[in-house]
N, C-alpha and C. Protein backbone atom coordinates (compact mmCIF):
# COMPACT_ATOMS: atom_id res chain seq x y z
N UNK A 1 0.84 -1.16 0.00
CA UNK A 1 0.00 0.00 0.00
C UNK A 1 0.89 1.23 0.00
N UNK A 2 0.43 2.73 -0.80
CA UNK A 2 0.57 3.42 -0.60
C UNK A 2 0.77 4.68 0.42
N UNK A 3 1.63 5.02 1.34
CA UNK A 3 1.30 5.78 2.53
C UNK A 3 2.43 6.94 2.38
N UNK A 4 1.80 8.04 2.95
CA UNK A 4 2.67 9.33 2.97
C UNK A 4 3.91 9.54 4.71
N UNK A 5 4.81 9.76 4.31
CA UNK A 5 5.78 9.79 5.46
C UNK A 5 5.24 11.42 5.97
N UNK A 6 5.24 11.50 7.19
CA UNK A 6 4.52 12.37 7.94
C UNK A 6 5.29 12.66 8.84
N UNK A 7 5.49 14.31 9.54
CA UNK A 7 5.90 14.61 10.61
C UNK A 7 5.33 15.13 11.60
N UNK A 8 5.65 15.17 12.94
CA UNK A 8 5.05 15.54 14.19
C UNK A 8 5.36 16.89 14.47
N UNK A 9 5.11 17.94 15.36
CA UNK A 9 5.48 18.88 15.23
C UNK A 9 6.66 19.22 16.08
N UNK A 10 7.34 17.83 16.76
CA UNK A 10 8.52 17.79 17.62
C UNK A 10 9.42 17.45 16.45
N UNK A 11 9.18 17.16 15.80
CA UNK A 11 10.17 16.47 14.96
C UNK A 11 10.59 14.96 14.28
N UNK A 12 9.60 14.20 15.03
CA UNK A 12 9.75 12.76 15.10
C UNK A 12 8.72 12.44 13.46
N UNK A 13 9.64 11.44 13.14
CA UNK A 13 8.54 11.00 11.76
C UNK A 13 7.90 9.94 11.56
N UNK A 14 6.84 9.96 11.24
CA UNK A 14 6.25 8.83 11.32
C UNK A 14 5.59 8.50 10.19
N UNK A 15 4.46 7.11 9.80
CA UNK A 15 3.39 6.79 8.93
C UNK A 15 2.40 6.36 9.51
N UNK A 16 1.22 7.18 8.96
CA UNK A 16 -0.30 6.98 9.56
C UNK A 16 -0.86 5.56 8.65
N UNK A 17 -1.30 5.08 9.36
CA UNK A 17 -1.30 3.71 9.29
C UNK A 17 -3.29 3.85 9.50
N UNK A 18 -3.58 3.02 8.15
CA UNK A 18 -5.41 2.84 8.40
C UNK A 18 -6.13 2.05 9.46
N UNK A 19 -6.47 2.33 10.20
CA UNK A 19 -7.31 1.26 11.11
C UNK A 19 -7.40 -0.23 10.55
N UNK A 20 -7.80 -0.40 9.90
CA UNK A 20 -8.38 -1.45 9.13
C UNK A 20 -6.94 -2.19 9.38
N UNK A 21 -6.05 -1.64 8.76
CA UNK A 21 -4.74 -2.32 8.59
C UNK A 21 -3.84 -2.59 9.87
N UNK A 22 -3.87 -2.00 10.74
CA UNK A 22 -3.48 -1.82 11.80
C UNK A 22 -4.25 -3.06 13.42
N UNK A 23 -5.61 -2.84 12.73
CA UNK A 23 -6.35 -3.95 13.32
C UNK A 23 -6.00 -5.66 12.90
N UNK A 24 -5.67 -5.57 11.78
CA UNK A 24 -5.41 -7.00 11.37
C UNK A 24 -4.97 -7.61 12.24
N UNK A 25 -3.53 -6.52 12.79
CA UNK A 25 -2.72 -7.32 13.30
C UNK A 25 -2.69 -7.10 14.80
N UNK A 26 -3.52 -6.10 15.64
CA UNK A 26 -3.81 -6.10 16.85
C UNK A 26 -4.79 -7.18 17.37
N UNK A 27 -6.04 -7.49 16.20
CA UNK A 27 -6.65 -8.74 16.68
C UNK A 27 -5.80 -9.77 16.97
N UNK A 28 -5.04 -9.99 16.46
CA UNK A 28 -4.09 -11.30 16.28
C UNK A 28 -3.03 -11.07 17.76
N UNK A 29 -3.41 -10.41 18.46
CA UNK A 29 -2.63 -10.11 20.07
C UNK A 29 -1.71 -9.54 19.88
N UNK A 30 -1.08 -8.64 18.61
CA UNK A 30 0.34 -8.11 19.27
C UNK A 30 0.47 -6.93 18.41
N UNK A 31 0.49 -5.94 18.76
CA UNK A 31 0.92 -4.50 18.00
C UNK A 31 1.87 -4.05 17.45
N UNK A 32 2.79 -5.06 17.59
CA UNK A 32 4.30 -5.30 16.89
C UNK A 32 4.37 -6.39 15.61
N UNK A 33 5.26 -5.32 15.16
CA UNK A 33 5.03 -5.63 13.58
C UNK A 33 6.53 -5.86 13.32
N UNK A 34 6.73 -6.01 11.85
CA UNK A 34 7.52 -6.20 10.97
C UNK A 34 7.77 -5.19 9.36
N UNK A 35 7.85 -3.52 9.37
CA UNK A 35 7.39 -2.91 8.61
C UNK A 35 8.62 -3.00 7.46
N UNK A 36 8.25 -2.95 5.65
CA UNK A 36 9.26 -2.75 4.60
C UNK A 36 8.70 -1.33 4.32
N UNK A 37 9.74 -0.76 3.83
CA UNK A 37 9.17 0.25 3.29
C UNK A 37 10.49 0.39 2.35
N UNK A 38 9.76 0.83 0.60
CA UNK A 38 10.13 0.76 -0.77
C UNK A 38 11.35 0.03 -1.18
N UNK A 39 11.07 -1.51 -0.34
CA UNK A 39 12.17 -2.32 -1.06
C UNK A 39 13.13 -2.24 0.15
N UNK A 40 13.19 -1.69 0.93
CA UNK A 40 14.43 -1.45 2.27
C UNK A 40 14.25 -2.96 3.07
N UNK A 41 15.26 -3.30 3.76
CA UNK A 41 15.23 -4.18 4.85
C UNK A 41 14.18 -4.23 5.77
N UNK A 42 13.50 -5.21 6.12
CA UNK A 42 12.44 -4.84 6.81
C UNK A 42 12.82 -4.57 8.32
N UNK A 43 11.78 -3.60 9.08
CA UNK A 43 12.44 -3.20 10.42
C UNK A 43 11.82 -3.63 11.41
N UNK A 44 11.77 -4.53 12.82
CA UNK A 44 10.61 -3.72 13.98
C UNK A 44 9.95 -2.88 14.51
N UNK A 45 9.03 -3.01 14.74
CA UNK A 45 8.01 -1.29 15.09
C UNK A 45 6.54 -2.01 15.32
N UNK A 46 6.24 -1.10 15.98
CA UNK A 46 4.70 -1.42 16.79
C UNK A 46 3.91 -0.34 16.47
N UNK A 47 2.80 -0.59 16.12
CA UNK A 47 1.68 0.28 16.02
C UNK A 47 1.02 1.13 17.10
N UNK A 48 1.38 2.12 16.97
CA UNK A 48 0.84 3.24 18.26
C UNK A 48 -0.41 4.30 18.17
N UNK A 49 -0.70 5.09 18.79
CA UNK A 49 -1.91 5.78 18.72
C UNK A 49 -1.76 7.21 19.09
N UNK A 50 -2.48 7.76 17.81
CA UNK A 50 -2.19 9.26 18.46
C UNK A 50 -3.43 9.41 19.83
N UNK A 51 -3.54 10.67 20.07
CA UNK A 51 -4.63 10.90 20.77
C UNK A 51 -6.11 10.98 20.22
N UNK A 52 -5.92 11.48 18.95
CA UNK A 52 -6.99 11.26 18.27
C UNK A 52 -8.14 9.69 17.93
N UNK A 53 -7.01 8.88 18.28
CA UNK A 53 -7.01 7.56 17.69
C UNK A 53 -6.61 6.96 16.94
N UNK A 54 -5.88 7.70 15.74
CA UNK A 54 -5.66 7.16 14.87
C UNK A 54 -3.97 6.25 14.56
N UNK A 55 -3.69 5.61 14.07
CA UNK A 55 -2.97 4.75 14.45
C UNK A 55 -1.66 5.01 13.55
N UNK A 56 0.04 4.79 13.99
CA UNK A 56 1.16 4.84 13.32
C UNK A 56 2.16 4.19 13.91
N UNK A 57 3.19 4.25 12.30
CA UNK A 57 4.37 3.51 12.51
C UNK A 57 5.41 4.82 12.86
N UNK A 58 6.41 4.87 14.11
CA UNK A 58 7.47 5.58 14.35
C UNK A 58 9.04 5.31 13.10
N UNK A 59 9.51 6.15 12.53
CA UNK A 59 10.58 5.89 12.08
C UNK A 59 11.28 6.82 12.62
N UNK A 60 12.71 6.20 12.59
CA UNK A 60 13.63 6.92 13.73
C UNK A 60 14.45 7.79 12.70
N UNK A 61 15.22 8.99 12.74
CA UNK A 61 16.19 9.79 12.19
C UNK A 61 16.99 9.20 10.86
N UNK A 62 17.60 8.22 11.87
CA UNK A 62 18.62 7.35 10.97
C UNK A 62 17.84 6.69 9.84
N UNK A 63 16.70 5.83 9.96
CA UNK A 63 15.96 5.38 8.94
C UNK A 63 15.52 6.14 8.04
N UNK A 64 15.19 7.32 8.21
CA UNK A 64 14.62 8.51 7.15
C UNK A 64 15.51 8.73 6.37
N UNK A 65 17.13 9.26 7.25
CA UNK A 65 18.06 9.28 6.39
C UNK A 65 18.58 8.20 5.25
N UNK A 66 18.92 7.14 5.83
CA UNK A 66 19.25 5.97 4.95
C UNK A 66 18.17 5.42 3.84
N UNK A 67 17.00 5.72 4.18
CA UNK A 67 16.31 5.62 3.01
C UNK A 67 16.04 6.95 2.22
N UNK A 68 16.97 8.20 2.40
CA UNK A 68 16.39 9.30 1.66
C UNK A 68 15.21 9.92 1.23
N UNK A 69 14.28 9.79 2.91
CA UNK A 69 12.80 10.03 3.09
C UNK A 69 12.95 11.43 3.00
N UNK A 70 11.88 12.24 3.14
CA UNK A 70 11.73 13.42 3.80
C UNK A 70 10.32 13.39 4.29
N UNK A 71 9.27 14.99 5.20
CA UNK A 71 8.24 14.79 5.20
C UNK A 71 7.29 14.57 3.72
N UNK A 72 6.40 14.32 3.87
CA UNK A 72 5.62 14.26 2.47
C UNK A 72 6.00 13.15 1.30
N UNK A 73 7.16 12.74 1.65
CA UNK A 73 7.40 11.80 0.63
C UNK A 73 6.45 10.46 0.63
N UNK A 74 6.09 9.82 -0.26
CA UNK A 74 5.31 8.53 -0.95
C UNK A 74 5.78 7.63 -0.72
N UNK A 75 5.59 6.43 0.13
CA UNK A 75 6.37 5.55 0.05
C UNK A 75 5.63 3.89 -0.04
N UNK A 76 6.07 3.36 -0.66
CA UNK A 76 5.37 1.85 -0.21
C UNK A 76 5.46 1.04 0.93
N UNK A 77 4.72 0.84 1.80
CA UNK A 77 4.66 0.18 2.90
C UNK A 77 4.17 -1.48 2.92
N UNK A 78 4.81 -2.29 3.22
CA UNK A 78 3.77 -3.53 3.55
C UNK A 78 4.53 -3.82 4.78
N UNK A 79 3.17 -4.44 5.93
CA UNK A 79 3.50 -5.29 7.23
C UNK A 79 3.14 -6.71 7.14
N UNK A 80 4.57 -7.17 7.92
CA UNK A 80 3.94 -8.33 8.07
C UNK A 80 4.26 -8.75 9.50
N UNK A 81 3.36 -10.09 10.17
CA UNK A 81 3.47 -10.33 11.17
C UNK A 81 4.76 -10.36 11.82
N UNK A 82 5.23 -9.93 13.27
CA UNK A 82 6.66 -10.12 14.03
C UNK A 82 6.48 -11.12 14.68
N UNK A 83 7.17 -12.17 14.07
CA UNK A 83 7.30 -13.66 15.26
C UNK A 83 8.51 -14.16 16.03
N UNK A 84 9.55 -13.13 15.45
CA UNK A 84 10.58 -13.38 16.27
C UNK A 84 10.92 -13.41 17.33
N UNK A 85 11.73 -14.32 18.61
CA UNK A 85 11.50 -14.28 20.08
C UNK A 85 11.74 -12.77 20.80
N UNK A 86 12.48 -12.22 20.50
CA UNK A 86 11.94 -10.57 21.51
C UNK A 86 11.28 -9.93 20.22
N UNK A 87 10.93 -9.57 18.83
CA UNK A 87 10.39 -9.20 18.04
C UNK A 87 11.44 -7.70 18.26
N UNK A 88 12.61 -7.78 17.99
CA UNK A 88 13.66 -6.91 17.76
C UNK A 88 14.74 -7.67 17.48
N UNK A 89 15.73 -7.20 16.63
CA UNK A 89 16.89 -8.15 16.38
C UNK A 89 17.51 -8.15 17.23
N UNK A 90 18.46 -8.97 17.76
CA UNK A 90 19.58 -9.73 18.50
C UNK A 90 20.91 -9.55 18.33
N UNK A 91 21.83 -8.38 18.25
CA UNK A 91 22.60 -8.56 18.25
C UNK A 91 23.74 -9.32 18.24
N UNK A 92 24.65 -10.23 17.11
CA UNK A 92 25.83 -11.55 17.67
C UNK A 92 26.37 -11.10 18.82
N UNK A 93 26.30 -9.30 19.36
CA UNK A 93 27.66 -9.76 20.32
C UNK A 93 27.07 -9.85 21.39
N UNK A 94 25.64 -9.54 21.75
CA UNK A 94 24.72 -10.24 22.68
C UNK A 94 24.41 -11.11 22.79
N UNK A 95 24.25 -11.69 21.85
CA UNK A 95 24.16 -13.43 22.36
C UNK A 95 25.03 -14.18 22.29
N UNK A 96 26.05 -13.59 22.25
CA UNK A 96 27.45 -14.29 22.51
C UNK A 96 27.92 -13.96 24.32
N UNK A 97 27.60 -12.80 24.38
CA UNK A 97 28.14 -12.46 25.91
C UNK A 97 26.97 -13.41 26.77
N UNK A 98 25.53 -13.48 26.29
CA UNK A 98 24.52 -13.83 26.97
C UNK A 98 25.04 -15.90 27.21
N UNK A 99 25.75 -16.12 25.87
CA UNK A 99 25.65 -17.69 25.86
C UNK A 99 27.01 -17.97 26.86
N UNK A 100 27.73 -17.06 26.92
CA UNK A 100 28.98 -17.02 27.70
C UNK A 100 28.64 -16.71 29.45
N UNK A 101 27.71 -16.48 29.66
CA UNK A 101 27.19 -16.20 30.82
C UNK A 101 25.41 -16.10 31.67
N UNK A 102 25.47 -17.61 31.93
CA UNK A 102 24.62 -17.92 32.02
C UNK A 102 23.82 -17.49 33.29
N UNK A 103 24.20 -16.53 33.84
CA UNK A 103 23.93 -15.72 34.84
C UNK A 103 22.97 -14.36 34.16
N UNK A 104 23.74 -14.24 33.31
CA UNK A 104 22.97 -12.86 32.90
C UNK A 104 21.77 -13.19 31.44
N UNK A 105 22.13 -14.25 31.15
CA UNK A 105 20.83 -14.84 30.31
C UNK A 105 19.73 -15.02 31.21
N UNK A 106 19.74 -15.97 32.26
CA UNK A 106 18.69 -16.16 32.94
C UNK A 106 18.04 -14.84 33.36
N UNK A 107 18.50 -13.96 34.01
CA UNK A 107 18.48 -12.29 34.34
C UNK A 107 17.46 -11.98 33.25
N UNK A 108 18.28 -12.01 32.08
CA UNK A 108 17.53 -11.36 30.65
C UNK A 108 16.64 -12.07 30.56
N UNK A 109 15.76 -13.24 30.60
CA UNK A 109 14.79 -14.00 30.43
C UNK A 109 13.63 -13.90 31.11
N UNK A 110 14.10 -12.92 32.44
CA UNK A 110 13.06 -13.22 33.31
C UNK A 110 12.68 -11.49 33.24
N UNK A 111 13.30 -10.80 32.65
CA UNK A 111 12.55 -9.50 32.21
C UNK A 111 11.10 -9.36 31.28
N UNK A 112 11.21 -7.96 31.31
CA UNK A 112 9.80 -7.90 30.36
C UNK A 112 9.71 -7.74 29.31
N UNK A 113 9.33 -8.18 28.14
CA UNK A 113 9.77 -8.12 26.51
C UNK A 113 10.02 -6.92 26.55
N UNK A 114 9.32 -5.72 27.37
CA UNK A 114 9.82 -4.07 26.60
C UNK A 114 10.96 -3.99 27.03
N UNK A 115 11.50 -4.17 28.61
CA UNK A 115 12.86 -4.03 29.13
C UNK A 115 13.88 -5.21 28.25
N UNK A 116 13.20 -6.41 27.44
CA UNK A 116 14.77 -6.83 26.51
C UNK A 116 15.05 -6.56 25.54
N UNK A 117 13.63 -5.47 24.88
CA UNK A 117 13.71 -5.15 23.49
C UNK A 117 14.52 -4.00 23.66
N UNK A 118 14.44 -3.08 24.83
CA UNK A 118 15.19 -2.09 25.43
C UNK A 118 16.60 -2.14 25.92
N UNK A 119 16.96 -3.13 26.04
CA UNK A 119 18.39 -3.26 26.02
C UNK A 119 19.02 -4.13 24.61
N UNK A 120 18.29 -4.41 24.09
CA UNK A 120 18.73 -4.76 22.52
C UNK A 120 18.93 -3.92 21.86
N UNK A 121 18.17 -2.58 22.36
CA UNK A 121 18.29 -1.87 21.16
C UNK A 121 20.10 -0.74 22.01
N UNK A 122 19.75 -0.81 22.95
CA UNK A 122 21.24 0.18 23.65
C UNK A 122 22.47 -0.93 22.68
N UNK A 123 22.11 -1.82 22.45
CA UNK A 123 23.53 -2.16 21.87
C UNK A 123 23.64 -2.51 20.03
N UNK A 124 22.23 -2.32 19.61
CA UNK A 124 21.75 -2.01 18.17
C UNK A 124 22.18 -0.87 17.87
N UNK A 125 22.24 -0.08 18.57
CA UNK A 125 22.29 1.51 18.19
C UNK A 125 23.80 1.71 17.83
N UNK A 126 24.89 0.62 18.18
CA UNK A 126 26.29 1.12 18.38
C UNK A 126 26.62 0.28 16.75
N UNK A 127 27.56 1.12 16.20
CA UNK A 127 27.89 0.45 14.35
C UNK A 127 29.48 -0.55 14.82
N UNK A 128 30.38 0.00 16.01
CA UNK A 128 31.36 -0.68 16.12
C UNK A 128 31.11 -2.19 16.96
N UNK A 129 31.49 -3.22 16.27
CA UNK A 129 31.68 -4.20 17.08
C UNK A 129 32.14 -4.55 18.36
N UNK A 130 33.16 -3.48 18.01
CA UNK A 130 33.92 -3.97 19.91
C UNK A 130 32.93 -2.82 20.99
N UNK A 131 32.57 -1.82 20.28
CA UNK A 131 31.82 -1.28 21.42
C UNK A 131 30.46 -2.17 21.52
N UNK A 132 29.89 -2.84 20.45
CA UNK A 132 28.71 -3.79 20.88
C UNK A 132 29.01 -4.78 21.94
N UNK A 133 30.54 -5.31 22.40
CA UNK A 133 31.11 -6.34 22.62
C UNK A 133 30.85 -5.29 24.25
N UNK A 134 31.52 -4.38 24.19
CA UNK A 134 31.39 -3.72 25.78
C UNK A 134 30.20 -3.67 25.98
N UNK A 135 29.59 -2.98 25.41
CA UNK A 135 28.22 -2.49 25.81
C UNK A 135 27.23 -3.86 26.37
N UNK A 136 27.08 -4.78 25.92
CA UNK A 136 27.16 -6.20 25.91
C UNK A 136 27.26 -6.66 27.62
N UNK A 137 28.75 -6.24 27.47
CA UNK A 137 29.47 -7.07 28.97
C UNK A 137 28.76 -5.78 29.65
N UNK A 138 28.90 -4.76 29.71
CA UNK A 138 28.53 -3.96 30.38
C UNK A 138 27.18 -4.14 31.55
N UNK A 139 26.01 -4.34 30.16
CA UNK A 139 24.78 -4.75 30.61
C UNK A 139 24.52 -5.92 31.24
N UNK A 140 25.75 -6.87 30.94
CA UNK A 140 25.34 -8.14 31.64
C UNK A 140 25.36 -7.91 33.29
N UNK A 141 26.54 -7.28 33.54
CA UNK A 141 27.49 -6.71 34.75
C UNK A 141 25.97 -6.13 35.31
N UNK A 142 25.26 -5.12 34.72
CA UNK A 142 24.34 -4.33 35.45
C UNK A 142 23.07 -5.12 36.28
N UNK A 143 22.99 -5.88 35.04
CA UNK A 143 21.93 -6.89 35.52
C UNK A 143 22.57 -7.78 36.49
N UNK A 144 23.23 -8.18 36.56
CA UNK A 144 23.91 -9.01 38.16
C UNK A 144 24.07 -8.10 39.10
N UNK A 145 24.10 -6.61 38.64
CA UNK A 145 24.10 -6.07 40.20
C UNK A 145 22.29 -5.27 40.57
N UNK A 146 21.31 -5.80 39.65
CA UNK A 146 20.08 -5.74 39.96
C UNK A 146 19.66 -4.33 39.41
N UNK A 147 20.18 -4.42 38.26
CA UNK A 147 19.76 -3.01 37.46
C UNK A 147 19.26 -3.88 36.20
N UNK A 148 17.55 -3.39 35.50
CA UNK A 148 17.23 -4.19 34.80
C UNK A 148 16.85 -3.03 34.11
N UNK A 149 16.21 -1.91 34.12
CA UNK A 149 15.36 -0.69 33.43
C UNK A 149 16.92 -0.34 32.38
N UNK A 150 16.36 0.07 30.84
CA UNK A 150 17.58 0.24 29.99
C UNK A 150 18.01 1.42 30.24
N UNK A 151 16.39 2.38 30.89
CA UNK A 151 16.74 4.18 31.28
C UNK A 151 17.70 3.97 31.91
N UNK A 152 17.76 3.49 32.79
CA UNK A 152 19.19 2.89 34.07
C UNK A 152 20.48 2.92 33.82
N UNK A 153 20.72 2.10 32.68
CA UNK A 153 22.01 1.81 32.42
C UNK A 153 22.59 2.72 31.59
């Protein structure tokens, strides 16, 4: 489907997303999705609500850029269901520190999908490997000393 990239008046960009379409996949229990947009890699993202009601996908800075969005631009959208186990990608150097330490896996397991999708993403966000590799050990370290919130760390 066709959808227009849209901005907020903070700055944040988003796509207004039709009820109809948006319901498909909230009946089905989960507001988290799997969004492509014009041929790009597909990303995670959850369907949210303005106040009005009406329903959207968040795209972050970096994504606008790398796909050479702006506001108003046209873009093709399709969703499809997120079935992946936290429904955010996984970092290798997280689940390498996590399989190396079975202390801080269990830790991570017994959180709440938003607090592991939330520390997936503190170490998604980093492009260098070895800082994914710290950031990684870092968080494991936090969570053994009973720090689980990602605001936290």
């Amino acid at each position: 489907m066709r959808l227009q990239l849209e901005r907020f008046p903070h700055g944040v960009h988003f796509i207004r997303v039709p009820s109809k379409t948006a319901e498909l996949f909230i009946g089905k229990g989960s507001r988290r999705v799997l969004c492509t947009i014009n041929q790009a890699p597909p990303f995670h993202c959850a369907f949210m609500r303005t106040k009005e009601g009406d329903y959207y996908v968040h795209l972050g800075t970096s994504q606008v850029r790398k796909m050479k969005l702006k506001a108003g631009s046209s873009v093709a959208v399709r969703f499809s269901e997120d079935v992946t186990e936290h429904q955010f990608e996984v970092p290798e150097e997280f689940a390498a520190v996590l399989e190396s330490d079975p202390e801080a896996e269990a830790l991570f397991r017994k959180l709440t999908p938003g607090n592991q999708r939330g520390l997936l993403y503190l170490v998604t966000r980093l492009r260098s490997s070895e800082k994914r590799i710290e950031r990684s050990l870092h968080i494991a370290e936090k969570m053994k000393a009973g720090i689980t919130s990602p605001r936290a760390m």
